[in-house]
PDB file of N, CA and C in Angstrom:
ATOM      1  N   UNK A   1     -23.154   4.898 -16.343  1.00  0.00           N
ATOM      2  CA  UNK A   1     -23.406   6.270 -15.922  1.00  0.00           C
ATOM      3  C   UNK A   1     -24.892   6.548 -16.119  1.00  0.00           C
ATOM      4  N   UNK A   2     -25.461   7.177 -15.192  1.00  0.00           N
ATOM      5  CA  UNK A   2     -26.886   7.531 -15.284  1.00  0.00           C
ATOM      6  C   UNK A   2     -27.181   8.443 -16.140  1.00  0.00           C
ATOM      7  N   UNK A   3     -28.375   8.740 -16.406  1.00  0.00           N
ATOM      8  CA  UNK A   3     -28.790  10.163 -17.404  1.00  0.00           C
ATOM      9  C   UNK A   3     -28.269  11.321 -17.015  1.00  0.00           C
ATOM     10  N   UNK A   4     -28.709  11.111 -15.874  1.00  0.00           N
ATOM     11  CA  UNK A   4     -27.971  12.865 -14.806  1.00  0.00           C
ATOM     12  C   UNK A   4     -26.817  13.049 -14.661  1.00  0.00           C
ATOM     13  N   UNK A   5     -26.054  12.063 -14.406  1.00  0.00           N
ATOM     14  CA  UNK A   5     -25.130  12.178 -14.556  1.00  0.00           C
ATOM     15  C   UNK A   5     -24.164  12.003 -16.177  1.00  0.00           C
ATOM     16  N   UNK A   6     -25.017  11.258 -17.165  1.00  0.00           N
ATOM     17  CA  UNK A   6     -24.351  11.903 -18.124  1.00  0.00           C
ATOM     18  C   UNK A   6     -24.461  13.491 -18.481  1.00  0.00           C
ATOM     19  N   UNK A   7     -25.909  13.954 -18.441  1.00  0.00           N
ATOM     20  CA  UNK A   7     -26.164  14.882 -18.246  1.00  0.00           C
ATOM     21  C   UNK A   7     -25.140  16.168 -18.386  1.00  0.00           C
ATOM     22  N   UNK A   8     -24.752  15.953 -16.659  1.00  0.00           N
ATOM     23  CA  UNK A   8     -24.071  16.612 -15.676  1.00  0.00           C
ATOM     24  C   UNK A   8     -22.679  17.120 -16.099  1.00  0.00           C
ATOM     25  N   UNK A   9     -22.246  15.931 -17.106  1.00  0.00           N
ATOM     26  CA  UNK A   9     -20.533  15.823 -17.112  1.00  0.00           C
ATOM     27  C   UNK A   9     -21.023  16.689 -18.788  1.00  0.00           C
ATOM     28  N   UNK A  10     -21.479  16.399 -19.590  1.00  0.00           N
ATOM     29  CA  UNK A  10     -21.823  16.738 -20.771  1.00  0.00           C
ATOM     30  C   UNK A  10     -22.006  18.384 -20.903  1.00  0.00           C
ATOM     31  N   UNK A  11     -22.960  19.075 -19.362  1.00  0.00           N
ATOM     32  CA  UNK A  11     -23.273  20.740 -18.990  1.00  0.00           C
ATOM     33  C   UNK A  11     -21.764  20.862 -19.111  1.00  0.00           C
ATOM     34  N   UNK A  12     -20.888  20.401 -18.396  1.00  0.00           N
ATOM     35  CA  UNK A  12     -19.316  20.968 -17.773  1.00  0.00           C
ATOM     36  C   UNK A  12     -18.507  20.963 -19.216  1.00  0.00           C
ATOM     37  N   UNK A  13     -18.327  19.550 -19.721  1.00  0.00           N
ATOM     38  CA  UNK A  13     -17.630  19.599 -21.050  1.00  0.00           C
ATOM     39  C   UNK A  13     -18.112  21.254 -21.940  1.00  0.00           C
ATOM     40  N   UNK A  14     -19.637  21.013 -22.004  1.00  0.00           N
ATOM     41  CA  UNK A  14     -19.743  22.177 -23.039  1.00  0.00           C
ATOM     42  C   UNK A  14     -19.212  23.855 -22.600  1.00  0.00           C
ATOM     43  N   UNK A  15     -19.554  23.956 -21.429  1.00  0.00           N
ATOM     44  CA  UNK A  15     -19.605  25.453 -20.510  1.00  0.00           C
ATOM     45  C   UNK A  15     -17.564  25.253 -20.977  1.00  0.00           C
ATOM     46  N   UNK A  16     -16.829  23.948 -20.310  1.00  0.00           N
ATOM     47  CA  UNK A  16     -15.429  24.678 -20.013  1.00  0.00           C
ATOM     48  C   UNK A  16     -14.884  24.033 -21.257  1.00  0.00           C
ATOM     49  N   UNK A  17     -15.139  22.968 -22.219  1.00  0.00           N
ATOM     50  CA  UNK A  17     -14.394  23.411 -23.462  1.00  0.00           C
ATOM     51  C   UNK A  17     -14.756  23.708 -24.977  1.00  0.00           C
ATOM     52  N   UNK A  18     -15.941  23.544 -25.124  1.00  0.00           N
ATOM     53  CA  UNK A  18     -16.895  23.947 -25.809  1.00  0.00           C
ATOM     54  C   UNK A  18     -16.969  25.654 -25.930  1.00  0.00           C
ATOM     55  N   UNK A  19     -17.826  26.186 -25.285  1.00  0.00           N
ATOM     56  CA  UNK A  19     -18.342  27.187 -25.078  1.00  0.00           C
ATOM     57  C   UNK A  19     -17.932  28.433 -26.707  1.00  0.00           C
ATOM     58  N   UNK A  20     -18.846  28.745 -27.216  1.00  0.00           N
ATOM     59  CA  UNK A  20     -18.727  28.947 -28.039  1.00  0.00           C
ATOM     60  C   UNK A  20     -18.828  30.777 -27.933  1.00  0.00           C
ATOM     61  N   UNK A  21     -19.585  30.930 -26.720  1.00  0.00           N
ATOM     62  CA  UNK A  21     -20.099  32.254 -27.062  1.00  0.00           C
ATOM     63  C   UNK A  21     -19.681  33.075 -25.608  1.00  0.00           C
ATOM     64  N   UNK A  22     -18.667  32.215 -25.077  1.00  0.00           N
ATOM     65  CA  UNK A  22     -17.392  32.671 -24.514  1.00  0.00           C
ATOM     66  C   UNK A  22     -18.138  33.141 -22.826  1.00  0.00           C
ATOM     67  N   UNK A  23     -19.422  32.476 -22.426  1.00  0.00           N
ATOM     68  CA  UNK A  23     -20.166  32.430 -20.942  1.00  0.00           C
ATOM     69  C   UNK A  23     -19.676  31.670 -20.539  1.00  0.00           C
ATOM     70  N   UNK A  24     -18.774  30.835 -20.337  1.00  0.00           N
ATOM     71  CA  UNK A  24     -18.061  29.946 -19.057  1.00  0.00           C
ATOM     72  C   UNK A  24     -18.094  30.601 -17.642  1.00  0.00           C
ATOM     73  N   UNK A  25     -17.418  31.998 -17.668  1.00  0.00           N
ATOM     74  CA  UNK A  25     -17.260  32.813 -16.365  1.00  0.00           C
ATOM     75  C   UNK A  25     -18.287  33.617 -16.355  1.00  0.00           C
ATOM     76  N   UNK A  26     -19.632  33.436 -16.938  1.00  0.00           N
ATOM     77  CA  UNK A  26     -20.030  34.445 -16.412  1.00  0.00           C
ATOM     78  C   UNK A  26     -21.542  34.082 -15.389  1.00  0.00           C
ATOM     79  N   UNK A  27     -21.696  33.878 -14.438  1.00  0.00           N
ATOM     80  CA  UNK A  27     -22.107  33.137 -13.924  1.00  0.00           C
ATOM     81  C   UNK A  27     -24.084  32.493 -13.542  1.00  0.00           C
ATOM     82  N   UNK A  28     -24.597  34.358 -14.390  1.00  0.00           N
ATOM     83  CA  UNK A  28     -26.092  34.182 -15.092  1.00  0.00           C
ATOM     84  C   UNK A  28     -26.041  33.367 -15.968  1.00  0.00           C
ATOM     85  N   UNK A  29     -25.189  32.949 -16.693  1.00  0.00           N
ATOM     86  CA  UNK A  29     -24.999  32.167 -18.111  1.00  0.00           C
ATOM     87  C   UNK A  29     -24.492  30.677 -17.872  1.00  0.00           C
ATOM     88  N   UNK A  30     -24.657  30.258 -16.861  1.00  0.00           N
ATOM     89  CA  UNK A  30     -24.439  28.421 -16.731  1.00  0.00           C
ATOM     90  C   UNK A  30     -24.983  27.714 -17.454  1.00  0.00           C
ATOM     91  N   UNK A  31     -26.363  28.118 -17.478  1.00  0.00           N
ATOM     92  CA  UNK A  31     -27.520  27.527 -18.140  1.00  0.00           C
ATOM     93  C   UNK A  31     -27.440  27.601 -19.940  1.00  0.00           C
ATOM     94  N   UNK A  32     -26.790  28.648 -20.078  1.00  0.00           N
ATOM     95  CA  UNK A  32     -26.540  28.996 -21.790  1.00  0.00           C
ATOM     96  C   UNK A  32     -27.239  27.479 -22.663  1.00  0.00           C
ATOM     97  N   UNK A  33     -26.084  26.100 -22.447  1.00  0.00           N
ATOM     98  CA  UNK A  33     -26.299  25.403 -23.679  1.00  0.00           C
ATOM     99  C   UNK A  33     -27.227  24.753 -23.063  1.00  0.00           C
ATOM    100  N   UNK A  34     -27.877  24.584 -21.815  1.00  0.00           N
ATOM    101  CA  UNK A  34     -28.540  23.277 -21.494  1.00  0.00           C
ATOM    102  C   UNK A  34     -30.041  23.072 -22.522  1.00  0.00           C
ATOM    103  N   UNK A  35     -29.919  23.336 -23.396  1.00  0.00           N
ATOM    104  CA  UNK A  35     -30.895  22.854 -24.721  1.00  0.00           C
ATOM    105  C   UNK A  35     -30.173  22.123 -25.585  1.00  0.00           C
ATOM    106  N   UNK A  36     -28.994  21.993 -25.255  1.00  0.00           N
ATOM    107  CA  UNK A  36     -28.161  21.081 -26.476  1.00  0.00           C
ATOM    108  C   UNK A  36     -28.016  19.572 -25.519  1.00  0.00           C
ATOM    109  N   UNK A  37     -28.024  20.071 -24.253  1.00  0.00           N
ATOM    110  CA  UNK A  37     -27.678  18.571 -23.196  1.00  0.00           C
ATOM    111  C   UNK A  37     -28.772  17.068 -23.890  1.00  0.00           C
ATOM    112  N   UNK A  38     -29.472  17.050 -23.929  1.00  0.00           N
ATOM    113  CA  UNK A  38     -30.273  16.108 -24.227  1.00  0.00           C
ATOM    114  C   UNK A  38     -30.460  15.653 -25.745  1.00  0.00           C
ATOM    115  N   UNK A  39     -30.390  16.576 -26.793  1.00  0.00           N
ATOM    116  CA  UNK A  39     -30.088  15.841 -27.933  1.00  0.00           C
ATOM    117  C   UNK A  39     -28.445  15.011 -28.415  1.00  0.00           C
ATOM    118  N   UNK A  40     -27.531  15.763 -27.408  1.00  0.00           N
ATOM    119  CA  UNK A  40     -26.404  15.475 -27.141  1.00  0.00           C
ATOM    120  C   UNK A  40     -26.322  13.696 -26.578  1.00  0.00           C
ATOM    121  N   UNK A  41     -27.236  13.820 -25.308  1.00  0.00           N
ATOM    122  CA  UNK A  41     -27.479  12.416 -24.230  1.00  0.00           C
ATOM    123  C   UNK A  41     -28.399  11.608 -25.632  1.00  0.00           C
ATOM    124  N   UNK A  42     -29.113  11.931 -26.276  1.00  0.00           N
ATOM    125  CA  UNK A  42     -29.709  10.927 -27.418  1.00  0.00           C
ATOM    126  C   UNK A  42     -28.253  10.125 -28.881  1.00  0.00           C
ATOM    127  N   UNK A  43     -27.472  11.385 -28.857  1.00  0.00           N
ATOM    128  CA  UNK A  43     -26.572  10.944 -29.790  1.00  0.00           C
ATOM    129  C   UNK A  43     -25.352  10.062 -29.019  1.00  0.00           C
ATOM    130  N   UNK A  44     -25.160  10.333 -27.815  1.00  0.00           N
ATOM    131  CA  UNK A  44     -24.337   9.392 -26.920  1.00  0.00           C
ATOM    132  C   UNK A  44     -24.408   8.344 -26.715  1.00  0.00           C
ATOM    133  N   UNK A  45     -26.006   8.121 -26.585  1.00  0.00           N
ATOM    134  CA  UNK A  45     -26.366   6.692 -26.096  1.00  0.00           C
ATOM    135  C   UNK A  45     -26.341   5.890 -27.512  1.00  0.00           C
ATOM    136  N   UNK A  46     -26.888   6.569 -28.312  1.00  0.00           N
ATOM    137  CA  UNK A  46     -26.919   5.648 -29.612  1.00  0.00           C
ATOM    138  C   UNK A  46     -25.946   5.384 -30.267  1.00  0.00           C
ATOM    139  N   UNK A  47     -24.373   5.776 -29.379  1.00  0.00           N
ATOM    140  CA  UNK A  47     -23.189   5.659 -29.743  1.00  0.00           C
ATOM    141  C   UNK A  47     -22.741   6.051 -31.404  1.00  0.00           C
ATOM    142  N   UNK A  48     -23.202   7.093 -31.484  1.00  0.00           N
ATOM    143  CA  UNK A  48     -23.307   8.312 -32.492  1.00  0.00           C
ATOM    144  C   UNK A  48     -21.319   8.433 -33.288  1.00  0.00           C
ATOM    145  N   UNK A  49     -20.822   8.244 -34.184  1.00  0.00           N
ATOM    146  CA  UNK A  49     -19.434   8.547 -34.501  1.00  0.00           C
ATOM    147  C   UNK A  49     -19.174   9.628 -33.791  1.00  0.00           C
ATOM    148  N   UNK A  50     -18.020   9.997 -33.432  1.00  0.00           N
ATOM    149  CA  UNK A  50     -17.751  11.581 -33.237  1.00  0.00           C
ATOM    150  C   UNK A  50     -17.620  12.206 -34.289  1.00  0.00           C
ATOM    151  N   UNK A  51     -17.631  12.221 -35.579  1.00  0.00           N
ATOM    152  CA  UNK A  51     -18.086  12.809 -36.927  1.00  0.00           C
ATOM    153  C   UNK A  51     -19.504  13.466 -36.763  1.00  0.00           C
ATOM    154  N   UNK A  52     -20.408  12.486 -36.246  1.00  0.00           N
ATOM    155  CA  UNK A  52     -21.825  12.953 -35.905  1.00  0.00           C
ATOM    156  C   UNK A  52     -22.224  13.874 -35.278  1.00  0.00           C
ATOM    157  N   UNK A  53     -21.401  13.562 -33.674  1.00  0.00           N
ATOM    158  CA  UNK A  53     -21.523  15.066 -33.057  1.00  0.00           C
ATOM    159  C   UNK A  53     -21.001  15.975 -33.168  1.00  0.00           C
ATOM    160  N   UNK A  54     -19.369  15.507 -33.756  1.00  0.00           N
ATOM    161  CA  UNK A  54     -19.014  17.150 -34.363  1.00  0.00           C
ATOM    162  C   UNK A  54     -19.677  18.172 -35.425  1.00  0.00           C
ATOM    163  N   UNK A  55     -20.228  17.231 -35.852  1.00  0.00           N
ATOM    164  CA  UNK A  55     -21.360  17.665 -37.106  1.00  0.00           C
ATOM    165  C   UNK A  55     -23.120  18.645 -36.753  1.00  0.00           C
ATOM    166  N   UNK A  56     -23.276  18.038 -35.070  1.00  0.00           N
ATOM    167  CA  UNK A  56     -24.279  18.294 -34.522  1.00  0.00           C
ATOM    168  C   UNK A  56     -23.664  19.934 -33.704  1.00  0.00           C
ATOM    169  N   UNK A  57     -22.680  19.754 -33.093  1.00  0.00           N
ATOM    170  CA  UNK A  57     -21.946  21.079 -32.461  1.00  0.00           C
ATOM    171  C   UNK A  57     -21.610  22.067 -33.226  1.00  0.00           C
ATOM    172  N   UNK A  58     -21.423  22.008 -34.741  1.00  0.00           N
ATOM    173  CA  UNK A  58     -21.213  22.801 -35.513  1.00  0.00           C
ATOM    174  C   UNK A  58     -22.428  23.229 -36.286  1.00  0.00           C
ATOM    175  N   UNK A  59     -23.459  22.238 -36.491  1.00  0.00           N
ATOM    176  CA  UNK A  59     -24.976  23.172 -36.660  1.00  0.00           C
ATOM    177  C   UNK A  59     -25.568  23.815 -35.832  1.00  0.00           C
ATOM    178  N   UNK A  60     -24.993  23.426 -34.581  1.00  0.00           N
ATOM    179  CA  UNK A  60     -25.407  24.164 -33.318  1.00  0.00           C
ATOM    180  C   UNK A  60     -25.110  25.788 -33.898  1.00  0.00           C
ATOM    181  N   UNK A  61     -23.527  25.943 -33.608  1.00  0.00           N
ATOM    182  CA  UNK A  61     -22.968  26.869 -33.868  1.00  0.00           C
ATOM    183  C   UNK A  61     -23.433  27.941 -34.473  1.00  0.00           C
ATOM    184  N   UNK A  62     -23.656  27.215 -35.857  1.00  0.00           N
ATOM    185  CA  UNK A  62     -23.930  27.971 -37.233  1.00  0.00           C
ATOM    186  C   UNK A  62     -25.434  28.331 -37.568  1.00  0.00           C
ATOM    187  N   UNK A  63     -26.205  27.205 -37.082  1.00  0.00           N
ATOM    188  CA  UNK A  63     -27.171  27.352 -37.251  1.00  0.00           C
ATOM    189  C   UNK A  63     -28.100  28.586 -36.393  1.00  0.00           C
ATOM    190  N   UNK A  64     -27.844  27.709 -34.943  1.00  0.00           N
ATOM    191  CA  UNK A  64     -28.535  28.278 -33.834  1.00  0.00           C
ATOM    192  C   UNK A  64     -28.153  29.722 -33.117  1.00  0.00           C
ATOM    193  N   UNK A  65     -26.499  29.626 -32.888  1.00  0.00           N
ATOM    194  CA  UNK A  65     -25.721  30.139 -32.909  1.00  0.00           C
ATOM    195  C   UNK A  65     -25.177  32.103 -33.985  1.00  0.00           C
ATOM    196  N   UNK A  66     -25.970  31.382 -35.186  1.00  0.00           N
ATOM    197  CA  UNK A  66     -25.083  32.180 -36.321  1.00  0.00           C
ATOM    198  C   UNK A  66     -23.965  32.971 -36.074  1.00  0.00           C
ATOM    199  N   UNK A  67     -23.069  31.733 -35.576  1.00  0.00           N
ATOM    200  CA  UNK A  67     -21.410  31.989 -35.808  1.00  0.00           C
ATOM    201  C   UNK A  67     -20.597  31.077 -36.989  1.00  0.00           C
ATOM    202  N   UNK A  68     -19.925  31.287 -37.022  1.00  0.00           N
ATOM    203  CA  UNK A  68     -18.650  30.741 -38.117  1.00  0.00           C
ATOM    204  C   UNK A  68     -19.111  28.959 -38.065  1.00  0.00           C
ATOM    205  N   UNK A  69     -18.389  29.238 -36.563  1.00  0.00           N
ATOM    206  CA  UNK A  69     -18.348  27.441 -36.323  1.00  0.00           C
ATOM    207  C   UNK A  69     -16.470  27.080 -36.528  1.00  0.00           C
ATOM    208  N   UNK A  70     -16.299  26.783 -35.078  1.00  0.00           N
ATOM    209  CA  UNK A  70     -15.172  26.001 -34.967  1.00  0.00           C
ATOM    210  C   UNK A  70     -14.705  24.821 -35.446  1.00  0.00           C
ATOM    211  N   UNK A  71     -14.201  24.169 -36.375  1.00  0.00           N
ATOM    212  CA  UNK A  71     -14.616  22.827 -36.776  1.00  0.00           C
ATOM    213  C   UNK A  71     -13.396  22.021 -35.751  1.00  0.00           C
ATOM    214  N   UNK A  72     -12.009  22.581 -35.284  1.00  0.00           N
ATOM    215  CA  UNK A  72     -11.318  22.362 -34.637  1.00  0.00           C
ATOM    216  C   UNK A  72     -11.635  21.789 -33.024  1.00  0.00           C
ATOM    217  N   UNK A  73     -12.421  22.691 -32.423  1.00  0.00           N
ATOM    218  CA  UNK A  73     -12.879  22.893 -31.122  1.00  0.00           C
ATOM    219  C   UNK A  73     -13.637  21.551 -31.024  1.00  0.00           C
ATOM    220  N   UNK A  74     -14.808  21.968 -32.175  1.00  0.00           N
ATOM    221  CA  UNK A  74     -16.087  20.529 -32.363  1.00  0.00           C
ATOM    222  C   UNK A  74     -15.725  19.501 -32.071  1.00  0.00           C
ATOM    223  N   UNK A  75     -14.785  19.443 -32.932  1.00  0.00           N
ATOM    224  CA  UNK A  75     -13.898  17.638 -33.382  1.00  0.00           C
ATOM    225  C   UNK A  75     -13.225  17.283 -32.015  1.00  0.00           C
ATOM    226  N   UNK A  76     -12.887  18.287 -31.308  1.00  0.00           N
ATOM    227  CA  UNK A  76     -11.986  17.724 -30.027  1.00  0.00           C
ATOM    228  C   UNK A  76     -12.868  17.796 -28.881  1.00  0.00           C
ATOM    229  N   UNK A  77     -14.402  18.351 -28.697  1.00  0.00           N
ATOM    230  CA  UNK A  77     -15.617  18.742 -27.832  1.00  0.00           C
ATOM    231  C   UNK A  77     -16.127  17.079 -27.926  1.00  0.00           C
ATOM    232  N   UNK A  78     -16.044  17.136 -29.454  1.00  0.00           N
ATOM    233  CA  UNK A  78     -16.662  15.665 -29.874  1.00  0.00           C
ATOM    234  C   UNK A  78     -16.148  14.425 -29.324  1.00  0.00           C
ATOM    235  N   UNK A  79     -14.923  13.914 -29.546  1.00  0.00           N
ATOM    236  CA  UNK A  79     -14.157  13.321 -29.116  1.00  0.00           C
ATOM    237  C   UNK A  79     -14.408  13.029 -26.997  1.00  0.00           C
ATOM    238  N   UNK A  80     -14.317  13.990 -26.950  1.00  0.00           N
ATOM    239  CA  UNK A  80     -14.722  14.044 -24.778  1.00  0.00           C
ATOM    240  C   UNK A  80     -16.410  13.391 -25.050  1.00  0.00           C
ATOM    241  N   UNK A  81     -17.468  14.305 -25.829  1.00  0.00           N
ATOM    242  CA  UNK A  81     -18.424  13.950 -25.542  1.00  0.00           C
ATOM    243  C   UNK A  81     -17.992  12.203 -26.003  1.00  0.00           C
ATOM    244  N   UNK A  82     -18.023  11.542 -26.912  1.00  0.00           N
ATOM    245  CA  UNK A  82     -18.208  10.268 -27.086  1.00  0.00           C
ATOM    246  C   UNK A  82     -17.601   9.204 -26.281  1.00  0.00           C
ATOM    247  N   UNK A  83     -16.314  10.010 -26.029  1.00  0.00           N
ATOM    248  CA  UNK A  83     -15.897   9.030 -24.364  1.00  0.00           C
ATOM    249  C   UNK A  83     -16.626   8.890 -23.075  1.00  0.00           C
ATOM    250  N   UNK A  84     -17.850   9.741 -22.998  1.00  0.00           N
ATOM    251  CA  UNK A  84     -18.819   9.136 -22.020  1.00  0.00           C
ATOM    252  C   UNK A  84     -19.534   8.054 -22.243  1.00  0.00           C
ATOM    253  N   UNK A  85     -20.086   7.661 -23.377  1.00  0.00           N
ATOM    254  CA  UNK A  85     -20.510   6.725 -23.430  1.00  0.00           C
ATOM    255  C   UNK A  85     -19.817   5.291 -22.817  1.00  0.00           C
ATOM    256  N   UNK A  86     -18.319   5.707 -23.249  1.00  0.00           N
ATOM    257  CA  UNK A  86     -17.196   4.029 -22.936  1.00  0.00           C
ATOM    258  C   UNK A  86     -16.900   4.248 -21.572  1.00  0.00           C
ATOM    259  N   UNK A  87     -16.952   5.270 -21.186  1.00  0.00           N
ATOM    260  CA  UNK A  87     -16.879   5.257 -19.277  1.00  0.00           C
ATOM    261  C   UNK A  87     -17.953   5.175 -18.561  1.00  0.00           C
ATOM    262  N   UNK A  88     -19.259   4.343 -19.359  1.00  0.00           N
ATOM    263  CA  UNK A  88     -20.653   4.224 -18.250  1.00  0.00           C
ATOM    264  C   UNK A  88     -20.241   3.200 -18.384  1.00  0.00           C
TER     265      UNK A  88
END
């Protein structure tokens, strides 16, 4: 899979099961996480645990975010993100 297209699939995962701050439908707000896309595409490629990125989605959260933080959502966000890597 290419960059863009990991990219690509990585925008969709986060917007439709991710989405933390509940802009999926709203349609000024596509763009919301695309600052997380690329440190995301760095932890993918380096075939990162999904511990790692759930760990990275939840500082997102908390940090960037200052929300709670799903640890549920993460772990299963996580899980999709790291299966891109085994489907390039």
């Amino acid at each position: 899979m290419s960059i863009k297209l990991m990219g690509a699939a990585i925008r969709a995962i986060l917007l439709s099961d991710w989405d933390p701050l509940l802009v999926r439908d709203v349609s000024v707000a596509q763009d919301e996480y695309d600052a997380y896309v690329g440190p995301l595409i760095g932890l993918i490629e380096r075939k990162a645990p999904v511990s790692a990125v759930r760990d990275y989605l939840l500082e997102v959260e908390r940090g960037s975010m200052g929300l709670i933080g799903d640890e549920k959502r993460a772990l299963a966000v996580a899980g999709l993100l790291t299966e891109l890597k085994e489907a390039s």
